[in-house]
N, C-alpha and C. Protein backbone atom coordinates (compact mmCIF):
# COMPACT_ATOMS: atom_id res chain seq x y z
N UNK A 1 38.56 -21.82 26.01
CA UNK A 1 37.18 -21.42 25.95
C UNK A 1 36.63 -21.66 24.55
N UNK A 2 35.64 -22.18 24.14
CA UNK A 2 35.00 -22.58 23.10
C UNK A 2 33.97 -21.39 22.29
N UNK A 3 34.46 -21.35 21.69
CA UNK A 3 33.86 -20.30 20.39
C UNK A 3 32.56 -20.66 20.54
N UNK A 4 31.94 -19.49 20.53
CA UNK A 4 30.35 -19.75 20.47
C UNK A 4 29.70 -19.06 18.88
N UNK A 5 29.20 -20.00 18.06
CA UNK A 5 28.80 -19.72 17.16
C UNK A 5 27.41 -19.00 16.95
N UNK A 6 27.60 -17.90 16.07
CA UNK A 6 25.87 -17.49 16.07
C UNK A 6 25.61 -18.22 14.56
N UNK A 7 24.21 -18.57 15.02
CA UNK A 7 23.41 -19.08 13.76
C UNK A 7 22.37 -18.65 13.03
N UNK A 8 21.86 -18.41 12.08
CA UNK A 8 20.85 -17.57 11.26
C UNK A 8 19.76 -18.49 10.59
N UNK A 9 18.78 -18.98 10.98
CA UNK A 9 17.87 -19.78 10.05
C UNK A 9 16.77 -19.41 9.25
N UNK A 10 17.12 -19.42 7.79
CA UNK A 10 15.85 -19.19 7.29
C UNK A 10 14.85 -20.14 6.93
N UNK A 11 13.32 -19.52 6.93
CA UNK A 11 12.13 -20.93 6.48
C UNK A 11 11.74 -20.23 5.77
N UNK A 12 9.87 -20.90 5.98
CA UNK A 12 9.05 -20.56 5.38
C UNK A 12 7.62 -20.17 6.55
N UNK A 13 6.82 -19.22 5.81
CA UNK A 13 5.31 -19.25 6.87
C UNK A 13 4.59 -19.85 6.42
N UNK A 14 3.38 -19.50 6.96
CA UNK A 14 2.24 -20.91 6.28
C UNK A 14 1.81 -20.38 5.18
N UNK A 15 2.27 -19.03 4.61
CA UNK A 15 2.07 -18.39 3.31
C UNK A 15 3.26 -18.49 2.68
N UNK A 16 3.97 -19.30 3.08
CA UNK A 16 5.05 -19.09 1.87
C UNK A 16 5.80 -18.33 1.44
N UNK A 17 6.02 -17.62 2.84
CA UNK A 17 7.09 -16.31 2.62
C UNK A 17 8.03 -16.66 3.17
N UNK A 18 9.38 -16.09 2.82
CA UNK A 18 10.27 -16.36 3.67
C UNK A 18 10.29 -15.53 4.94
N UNK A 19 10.92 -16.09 6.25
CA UNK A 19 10.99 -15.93 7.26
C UNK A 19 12.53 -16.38 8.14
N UNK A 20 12.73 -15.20 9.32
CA UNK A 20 13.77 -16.00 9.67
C UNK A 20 13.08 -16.45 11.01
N UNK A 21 14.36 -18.17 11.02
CA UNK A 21 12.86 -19.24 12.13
C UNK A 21 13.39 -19.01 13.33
N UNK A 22 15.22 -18.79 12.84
CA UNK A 22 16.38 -19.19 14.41
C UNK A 22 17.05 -17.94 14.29
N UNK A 23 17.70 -17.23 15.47
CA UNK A 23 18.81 -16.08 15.19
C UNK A 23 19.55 -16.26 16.51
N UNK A 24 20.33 -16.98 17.09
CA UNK A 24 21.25 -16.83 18.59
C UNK A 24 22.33 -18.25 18.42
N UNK A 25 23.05 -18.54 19.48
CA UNK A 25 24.10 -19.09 19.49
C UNK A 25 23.92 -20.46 19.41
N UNK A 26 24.51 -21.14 18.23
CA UNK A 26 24.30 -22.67 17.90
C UNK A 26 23.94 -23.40 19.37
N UNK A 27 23.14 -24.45 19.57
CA UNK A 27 22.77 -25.09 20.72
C UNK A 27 23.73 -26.34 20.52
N UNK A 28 23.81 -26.96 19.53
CA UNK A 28 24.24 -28.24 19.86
C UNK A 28 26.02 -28.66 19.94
N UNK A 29 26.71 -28.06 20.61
CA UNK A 29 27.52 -28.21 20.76
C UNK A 29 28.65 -29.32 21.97
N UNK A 30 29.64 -30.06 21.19
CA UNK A 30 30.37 -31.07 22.15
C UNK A 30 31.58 -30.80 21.95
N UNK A 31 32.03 -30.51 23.71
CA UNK A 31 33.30 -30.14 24.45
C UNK A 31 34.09 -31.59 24.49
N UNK A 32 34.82 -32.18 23.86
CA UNK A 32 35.51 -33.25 23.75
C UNK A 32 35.77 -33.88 25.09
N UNK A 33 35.62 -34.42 25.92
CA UNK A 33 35.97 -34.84 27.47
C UNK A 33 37.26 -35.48 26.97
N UNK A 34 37.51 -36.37 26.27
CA UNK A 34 38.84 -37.38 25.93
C UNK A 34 39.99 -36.55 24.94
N UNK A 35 39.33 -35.13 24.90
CA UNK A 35 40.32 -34.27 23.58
C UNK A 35 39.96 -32.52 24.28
N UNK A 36 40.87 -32.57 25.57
CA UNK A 36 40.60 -31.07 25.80
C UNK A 36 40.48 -30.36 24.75
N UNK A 37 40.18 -29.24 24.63
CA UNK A 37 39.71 -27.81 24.23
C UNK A 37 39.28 -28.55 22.52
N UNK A 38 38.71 -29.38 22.34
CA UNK A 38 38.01 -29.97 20.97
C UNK A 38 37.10 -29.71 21.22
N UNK A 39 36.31 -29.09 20.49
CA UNK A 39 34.88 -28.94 20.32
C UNK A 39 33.97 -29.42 18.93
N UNK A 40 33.26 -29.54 18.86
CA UNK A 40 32.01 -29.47 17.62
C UNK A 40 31.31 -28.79 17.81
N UNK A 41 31.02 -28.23 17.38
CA UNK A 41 29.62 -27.25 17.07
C UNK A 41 28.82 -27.60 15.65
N UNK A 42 27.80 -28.55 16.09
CA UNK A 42 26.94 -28.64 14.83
C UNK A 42 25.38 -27.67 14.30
N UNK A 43 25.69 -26.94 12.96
CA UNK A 43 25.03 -25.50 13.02
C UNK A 43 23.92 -26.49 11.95
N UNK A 44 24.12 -27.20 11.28
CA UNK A 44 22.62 -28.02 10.51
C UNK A 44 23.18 -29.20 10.36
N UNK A 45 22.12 -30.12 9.74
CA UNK A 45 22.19 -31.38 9.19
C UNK A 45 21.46 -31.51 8.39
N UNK A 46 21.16 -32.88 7.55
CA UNK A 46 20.07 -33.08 6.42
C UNK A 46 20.40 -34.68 6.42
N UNK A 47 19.39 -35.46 6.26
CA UNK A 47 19.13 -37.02 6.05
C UNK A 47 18.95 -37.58 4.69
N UNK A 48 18.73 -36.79 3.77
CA UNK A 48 18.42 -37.40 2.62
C UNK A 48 18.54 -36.29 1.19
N UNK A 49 18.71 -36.76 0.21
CA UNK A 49 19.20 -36.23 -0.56
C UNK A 49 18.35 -36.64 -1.86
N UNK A 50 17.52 -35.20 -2.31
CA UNK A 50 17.48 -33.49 -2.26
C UNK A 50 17.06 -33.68 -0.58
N UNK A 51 17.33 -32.77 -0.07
CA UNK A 51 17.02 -32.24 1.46
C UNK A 51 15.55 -31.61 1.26
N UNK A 52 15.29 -32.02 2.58
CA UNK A 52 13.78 -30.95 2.65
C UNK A 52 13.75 -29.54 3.62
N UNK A 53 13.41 -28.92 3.12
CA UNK A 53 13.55 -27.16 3.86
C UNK A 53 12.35 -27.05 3.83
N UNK A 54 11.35 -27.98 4.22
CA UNK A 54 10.03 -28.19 4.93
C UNK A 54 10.16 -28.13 6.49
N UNK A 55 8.62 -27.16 7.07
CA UNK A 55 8.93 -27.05 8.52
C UNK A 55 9.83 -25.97 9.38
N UNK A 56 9.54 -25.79 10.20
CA UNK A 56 10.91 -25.55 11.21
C UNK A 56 11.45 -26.24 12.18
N UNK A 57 11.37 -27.19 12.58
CA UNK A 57 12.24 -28.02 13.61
C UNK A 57 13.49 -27.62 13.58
N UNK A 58 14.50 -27.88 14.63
CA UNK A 58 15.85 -27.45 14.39
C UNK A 58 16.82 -28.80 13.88
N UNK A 59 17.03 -28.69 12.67
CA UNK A 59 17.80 -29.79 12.90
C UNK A 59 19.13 -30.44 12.97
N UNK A 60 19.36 -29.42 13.87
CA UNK A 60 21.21 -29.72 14.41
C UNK A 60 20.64 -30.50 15.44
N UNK A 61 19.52 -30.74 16.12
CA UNK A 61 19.82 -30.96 17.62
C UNK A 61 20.05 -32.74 17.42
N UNK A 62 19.91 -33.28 18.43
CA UNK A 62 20.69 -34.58 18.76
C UNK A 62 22.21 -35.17 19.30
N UNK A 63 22.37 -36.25 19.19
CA UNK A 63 24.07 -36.62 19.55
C UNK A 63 24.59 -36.07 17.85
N UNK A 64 25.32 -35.85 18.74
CA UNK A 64 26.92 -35.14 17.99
C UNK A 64 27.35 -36.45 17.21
N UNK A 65 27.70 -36.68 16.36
CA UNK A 65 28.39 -38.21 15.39
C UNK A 65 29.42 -37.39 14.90
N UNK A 66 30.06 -38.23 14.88
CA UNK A 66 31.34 -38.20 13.57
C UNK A 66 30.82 -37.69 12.12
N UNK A 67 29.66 -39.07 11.85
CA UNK A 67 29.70 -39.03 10.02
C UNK A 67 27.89 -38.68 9.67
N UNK A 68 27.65 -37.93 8.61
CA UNK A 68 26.22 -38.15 8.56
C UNK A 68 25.52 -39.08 8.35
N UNK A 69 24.30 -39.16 7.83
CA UNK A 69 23.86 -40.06 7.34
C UNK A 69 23.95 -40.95 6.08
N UNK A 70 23.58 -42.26 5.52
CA UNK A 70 24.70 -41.98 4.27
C UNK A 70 24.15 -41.41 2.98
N UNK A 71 23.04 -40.34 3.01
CA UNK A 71 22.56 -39.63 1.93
C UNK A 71 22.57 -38.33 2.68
N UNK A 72 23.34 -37.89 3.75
CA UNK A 72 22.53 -37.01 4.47
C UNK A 72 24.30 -35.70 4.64
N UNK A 73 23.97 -34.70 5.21
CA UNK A 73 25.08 -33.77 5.64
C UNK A 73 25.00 -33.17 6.78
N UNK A 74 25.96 -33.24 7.20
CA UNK A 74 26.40 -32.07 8.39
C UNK A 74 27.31 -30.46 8.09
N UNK A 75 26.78 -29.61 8.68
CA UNK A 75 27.68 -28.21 8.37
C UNK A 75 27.81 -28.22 10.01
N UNK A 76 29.42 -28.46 10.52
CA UNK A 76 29.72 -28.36 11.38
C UNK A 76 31.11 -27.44 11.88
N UNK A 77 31.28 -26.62 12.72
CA UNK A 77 32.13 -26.02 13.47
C UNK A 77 33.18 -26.93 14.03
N UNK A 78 34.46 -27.17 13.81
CA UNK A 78 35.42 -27.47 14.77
C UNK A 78 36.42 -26.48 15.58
N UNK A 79 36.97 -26.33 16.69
CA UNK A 79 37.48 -26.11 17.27
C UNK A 79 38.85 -27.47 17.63
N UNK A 80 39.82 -26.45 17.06
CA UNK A 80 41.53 -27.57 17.43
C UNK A 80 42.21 -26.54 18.24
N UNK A 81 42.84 -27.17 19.30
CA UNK A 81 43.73 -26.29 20.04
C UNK A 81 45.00 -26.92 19.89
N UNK A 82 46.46 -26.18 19.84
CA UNK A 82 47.51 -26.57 19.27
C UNK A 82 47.97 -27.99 19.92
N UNK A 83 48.87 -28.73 19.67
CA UNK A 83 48.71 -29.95 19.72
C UNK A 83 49.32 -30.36 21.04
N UNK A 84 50.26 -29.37 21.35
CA UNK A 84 50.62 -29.29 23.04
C UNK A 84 49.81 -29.19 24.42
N UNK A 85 48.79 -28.64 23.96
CA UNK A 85 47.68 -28.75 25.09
C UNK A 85 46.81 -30.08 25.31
N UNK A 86 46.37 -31.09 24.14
CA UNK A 86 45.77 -32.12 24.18
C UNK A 86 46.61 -33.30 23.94
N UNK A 87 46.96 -33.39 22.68
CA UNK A 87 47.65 -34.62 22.36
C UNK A 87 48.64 -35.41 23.13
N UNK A 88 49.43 -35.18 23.80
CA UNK A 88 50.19 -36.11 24.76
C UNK A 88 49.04 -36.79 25.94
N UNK A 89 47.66 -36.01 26.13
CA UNK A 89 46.84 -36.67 27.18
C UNK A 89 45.47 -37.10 26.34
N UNK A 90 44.97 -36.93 25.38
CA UNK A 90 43.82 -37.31 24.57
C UNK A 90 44.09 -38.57 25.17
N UNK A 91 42.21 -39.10 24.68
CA UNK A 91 41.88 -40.88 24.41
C UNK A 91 41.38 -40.83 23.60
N UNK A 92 41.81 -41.17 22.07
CA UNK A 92 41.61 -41.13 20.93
C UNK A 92 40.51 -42.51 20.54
N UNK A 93 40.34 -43.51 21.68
CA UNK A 93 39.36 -44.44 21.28
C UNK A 93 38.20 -43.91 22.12
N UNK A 94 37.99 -43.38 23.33
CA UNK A 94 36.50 -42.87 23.83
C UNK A 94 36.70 -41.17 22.99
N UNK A 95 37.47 -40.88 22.43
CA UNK A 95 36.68 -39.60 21.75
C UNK A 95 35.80 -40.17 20.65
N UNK A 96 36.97 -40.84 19.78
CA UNK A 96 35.94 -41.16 18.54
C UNK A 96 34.70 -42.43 19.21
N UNK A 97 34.61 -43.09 19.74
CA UNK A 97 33.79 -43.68 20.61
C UNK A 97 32.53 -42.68 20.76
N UNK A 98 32.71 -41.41 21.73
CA UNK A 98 31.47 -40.60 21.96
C UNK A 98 30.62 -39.77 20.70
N UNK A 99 31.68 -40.20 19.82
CA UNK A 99 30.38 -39.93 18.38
C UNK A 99 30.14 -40.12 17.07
N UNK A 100 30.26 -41.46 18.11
CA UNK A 100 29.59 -42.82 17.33
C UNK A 100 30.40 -43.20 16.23
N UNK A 101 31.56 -43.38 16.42
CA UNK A 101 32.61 -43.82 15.48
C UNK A 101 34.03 -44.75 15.91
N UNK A 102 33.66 -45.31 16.94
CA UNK A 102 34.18 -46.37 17.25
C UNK A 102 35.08 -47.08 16.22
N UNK A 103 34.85 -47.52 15.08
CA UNK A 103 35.75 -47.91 14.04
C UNK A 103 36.62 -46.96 12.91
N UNK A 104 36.22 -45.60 13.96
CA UNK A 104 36.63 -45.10 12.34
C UNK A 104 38.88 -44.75 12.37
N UNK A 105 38.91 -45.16 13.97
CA UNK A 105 40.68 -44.76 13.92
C UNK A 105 41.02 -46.12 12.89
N UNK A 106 42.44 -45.43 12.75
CA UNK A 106 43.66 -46.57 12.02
C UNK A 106 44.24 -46.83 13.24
N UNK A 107 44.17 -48.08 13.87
CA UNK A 107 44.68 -48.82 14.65
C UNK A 107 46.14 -49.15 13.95
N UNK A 108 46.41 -49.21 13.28
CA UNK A 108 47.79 -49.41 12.86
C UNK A 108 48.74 -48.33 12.45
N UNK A 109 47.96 -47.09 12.21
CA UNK A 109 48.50 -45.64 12.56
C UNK A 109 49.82 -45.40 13.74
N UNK A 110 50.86 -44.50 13.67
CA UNK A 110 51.62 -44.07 15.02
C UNK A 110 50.69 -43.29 15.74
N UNK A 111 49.84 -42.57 14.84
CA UNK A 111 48.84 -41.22 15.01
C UNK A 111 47.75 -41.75 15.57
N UNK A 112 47.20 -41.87 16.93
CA UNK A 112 46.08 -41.69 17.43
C UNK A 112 44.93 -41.35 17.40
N UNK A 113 45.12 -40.57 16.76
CA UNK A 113 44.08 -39.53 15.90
C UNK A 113 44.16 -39.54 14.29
N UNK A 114 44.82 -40.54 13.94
CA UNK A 114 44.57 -41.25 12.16
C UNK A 114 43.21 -42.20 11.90
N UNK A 115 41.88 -41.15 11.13
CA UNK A 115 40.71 -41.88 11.01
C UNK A 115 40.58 -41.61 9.31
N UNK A 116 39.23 -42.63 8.85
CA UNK A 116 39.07 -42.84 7.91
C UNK A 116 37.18 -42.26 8.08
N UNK A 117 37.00 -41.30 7.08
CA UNK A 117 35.45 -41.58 7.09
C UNK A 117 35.17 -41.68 5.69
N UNK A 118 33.06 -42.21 5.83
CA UNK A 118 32.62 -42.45 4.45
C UNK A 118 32.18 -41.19 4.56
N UNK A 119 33.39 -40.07 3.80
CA UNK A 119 32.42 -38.65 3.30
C UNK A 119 33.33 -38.28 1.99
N UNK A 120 32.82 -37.35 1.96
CA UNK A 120 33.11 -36.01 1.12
C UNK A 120 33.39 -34.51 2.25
N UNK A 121 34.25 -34.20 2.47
CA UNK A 121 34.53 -32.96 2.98
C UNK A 121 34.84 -31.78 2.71
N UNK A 122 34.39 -30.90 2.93
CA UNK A 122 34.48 -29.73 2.54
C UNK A 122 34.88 -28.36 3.60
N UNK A 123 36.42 -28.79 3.60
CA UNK A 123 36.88 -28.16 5.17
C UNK A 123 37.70 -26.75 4.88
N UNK A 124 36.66 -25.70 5.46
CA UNK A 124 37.87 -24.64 5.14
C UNK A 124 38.29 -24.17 6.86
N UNK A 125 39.57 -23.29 6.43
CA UNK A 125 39.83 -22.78 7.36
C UNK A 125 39.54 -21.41 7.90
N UNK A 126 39.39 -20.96 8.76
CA UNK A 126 38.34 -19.61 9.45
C UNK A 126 39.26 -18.71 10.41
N UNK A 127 40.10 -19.47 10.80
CA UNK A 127 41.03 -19.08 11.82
C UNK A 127 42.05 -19.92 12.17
N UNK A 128 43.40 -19.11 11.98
CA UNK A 128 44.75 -19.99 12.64
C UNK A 128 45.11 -20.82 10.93
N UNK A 129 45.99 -21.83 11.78
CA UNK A 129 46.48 -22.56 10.76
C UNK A 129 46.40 -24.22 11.10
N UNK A 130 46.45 -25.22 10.77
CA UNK A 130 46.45 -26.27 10.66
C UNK A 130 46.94 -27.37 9.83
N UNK A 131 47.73 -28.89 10.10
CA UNK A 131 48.38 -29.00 9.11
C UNK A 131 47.54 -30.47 8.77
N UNK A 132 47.00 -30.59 7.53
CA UNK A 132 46.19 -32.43 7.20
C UNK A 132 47.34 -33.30 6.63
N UNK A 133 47.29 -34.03 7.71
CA UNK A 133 48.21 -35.40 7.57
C UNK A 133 47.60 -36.55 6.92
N UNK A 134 47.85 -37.10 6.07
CA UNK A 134 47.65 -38.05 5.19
C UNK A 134 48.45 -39.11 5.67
N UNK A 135 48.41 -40.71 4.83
CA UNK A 135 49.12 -41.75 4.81
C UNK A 135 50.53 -41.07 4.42
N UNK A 136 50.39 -40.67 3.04
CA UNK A 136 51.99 -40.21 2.46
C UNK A 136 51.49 -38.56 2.20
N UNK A 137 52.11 -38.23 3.56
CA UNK A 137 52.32 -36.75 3.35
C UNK A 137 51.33 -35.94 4.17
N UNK A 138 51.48 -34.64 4.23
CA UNK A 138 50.81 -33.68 5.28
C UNK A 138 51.05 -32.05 4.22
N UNK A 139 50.22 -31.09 4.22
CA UNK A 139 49.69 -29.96 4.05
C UNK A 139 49.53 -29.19 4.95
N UNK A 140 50.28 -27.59 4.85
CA UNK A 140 50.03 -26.68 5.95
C UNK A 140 48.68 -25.50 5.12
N UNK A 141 47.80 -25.95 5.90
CA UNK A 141 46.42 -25.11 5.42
C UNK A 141 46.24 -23.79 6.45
N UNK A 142 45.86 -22.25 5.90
CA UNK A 142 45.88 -21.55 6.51
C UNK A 142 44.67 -21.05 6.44
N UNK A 143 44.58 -19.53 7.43
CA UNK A 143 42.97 -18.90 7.34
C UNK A 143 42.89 -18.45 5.74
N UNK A 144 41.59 -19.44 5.47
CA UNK A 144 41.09 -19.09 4.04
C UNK A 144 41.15 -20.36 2.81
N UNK A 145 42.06 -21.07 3.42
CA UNK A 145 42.44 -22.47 2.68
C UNK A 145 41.13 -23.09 2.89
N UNK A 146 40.90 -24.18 1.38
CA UNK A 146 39.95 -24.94 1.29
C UNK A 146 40.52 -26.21 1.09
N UNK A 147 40.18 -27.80 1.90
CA UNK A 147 40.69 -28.76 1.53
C UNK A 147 39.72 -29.68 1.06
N UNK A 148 39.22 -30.64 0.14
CA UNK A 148 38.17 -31.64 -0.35
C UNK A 148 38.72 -32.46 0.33
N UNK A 149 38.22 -33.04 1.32
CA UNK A 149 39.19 -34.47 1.97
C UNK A 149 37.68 -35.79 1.27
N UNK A 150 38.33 -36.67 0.44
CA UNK A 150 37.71 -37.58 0.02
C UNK A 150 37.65 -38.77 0.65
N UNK A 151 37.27 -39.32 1.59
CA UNK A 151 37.10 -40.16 2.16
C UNK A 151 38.60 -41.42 2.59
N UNK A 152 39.92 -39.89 3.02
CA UNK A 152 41.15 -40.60 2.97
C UNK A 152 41.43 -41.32 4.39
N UNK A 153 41.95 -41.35 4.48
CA UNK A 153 42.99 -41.54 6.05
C UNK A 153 43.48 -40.26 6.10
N UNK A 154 42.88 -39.48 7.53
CA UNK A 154 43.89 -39.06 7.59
C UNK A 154 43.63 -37.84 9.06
N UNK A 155 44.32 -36.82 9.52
CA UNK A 155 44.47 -36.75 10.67
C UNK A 155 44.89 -34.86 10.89
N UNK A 156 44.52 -34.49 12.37
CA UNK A 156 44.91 -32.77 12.05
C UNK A 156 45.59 -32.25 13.12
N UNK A 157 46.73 -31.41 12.52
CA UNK A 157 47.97 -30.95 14.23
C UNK A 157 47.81 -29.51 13.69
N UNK A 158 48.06 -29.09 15.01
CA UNK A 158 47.52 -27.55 14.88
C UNK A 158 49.33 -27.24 15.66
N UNK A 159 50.32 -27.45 15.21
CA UNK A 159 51.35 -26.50 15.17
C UNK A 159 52.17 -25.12 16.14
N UNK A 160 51.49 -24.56 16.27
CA UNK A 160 51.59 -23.04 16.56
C UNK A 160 50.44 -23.18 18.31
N UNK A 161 51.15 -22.25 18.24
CA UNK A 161 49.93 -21.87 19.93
C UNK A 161 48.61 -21.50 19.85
N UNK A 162 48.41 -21.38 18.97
CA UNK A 162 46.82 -20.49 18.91
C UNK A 162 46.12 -21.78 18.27
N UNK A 163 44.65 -21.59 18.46
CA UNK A 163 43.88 -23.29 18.10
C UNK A 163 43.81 -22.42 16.94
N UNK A 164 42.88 -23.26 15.92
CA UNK A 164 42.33 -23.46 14.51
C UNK A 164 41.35 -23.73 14.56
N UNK A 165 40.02 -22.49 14.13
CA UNK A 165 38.64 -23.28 13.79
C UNK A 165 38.87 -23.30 12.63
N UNK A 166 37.88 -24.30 12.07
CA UNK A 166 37.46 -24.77 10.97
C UNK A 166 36.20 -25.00 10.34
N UNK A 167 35.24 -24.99 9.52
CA UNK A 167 34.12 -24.98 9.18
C UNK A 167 34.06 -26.34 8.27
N UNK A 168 33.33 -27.19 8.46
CA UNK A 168 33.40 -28.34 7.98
C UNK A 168 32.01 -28.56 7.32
N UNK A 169 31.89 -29.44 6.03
CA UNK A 169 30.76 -29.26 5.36
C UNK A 169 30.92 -31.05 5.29
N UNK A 170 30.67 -32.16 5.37
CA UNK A 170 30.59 -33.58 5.46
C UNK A 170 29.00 -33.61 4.92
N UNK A 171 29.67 -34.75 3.80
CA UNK A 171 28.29 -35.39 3.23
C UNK A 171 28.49 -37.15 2.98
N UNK A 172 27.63 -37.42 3.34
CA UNK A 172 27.79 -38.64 3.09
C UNK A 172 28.21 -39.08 1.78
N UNK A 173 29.14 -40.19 1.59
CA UNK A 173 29.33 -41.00 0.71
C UNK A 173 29.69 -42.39 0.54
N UNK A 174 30.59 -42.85 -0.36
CA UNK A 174 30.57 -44.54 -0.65
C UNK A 174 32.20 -44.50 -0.07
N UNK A 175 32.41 -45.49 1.10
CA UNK A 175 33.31 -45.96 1.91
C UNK A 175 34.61 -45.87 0.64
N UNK A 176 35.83 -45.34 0.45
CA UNK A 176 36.67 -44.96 -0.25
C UNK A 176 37.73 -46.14 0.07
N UNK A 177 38.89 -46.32 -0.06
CA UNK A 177 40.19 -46.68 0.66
C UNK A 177 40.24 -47.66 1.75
N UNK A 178 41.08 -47.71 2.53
CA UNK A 178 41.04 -48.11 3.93
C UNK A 178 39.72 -48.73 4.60
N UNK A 179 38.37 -47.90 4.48
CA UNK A 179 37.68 -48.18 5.07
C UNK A 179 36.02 -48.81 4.00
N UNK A 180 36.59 -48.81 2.85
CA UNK A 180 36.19 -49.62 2.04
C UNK A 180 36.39 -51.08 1.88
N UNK A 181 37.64 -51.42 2.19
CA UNK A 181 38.31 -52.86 2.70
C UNK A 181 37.35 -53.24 4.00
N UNK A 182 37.58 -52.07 4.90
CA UNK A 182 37.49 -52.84 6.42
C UNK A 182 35.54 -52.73 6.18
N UNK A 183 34.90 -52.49 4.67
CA UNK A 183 33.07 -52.80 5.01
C UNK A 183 33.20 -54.11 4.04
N UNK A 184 33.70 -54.45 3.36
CA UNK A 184 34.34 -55.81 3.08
C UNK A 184 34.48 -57.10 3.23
N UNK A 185 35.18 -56.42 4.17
CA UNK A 185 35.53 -57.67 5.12
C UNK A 185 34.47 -57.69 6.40
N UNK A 186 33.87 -57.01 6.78
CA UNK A 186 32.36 -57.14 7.27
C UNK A 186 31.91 -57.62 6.85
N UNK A 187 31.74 -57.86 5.92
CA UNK A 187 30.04 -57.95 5.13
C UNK A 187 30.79 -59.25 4.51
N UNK A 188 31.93 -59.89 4.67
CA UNK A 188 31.99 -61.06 4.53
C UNK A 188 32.32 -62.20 5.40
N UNK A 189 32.22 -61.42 6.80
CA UNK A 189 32.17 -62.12 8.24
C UNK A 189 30.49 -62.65 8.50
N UNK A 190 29.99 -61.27 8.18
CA UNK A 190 28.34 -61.52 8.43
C UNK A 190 27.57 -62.55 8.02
């Protein structure tokens, strides 16, 4: 069953006071079809950088992606359930496929679930435990652990029986490693 997040939004009125705009359970949320009990829950976003906190529109809503924009952020909710319930049946190319990241696995990975993004991350943990697998090497992160994942390779097993949420803060940045090569070599096919 998927954690339902409550969300709190503050604005502005047409006087310039503060106000709260949103108060009930995040809307935009995706139940992984190719990654039982995976979820996202995306609670904001932003396109450009300084951000504007002009308006109230909501702006989590839309498709669910992988990566933001590339000046832009996501503050998103994950949900991992231990690795016995999904991983022997996942489809690790229509998951990352359904949001919009089609290129981002290591096809040359053993790991299925070994991707590369253009961010900056800012992943803590909220609940449970979880372990980040890298090229060389893996980390057991627990409730309260903070990890900077810099735009590596790399991949997440949840261990133990109980899932792992996580609170994820992704901002766009400049293609790092791995997937700095593979815009490269794009952009010298093109």
């Amino acid at each position: 069953m998927v954690q339902r997040i409550r969300r709190v939004v503050t604005g502005h009125d047409r006087n310039g006071k503060s106000v709260f705009i949103a108060d009930g359970k995040a809307p935009n949320v995706l139940e992984m079809k190719s990654m039982p009990g995976v979820a996202l829950t995306n609670l904001w976003s932003t396109t450009t950088s300084p951000a504007s906190n002009r308006g109230t529109k909501d702006a989590a809503t839309g498709k669910i992606r992988l990566e933001p924009p590339a000046n832009g952020t996501i503050l998103r909710i994950v949900e991992i359930p231990p690795d016995t319930a999904w991983r022997k049946t996942a489809n690790a190319r229509a998951a990352f496929a359904s949001i919009g990241a089609g290129a981002a696995p290591d096809r040359a990975s053993s790991d299925p679930m070994m991707h590369t993004t253009a961010t900056v991350d800012y992943i803590i943990v909220l609940k449970g435990e979880i372990y980040a697998v890298l090229d060389k090497g893996e980390k057991l992160l627990k409730q309260g652990d903070v990890l900077i994942q810099r735009g590596t390779n790399h991949s997440w097993s949840v261990r133990t029986k109980k899932p792992c949420v996580i609170a994820a803060v992704l901002i766009g940045a400049e293609p790092a490693g791995r997937a700095r090569r593979k815009r490269r070599r794009q952009a010298v096919r093109a």
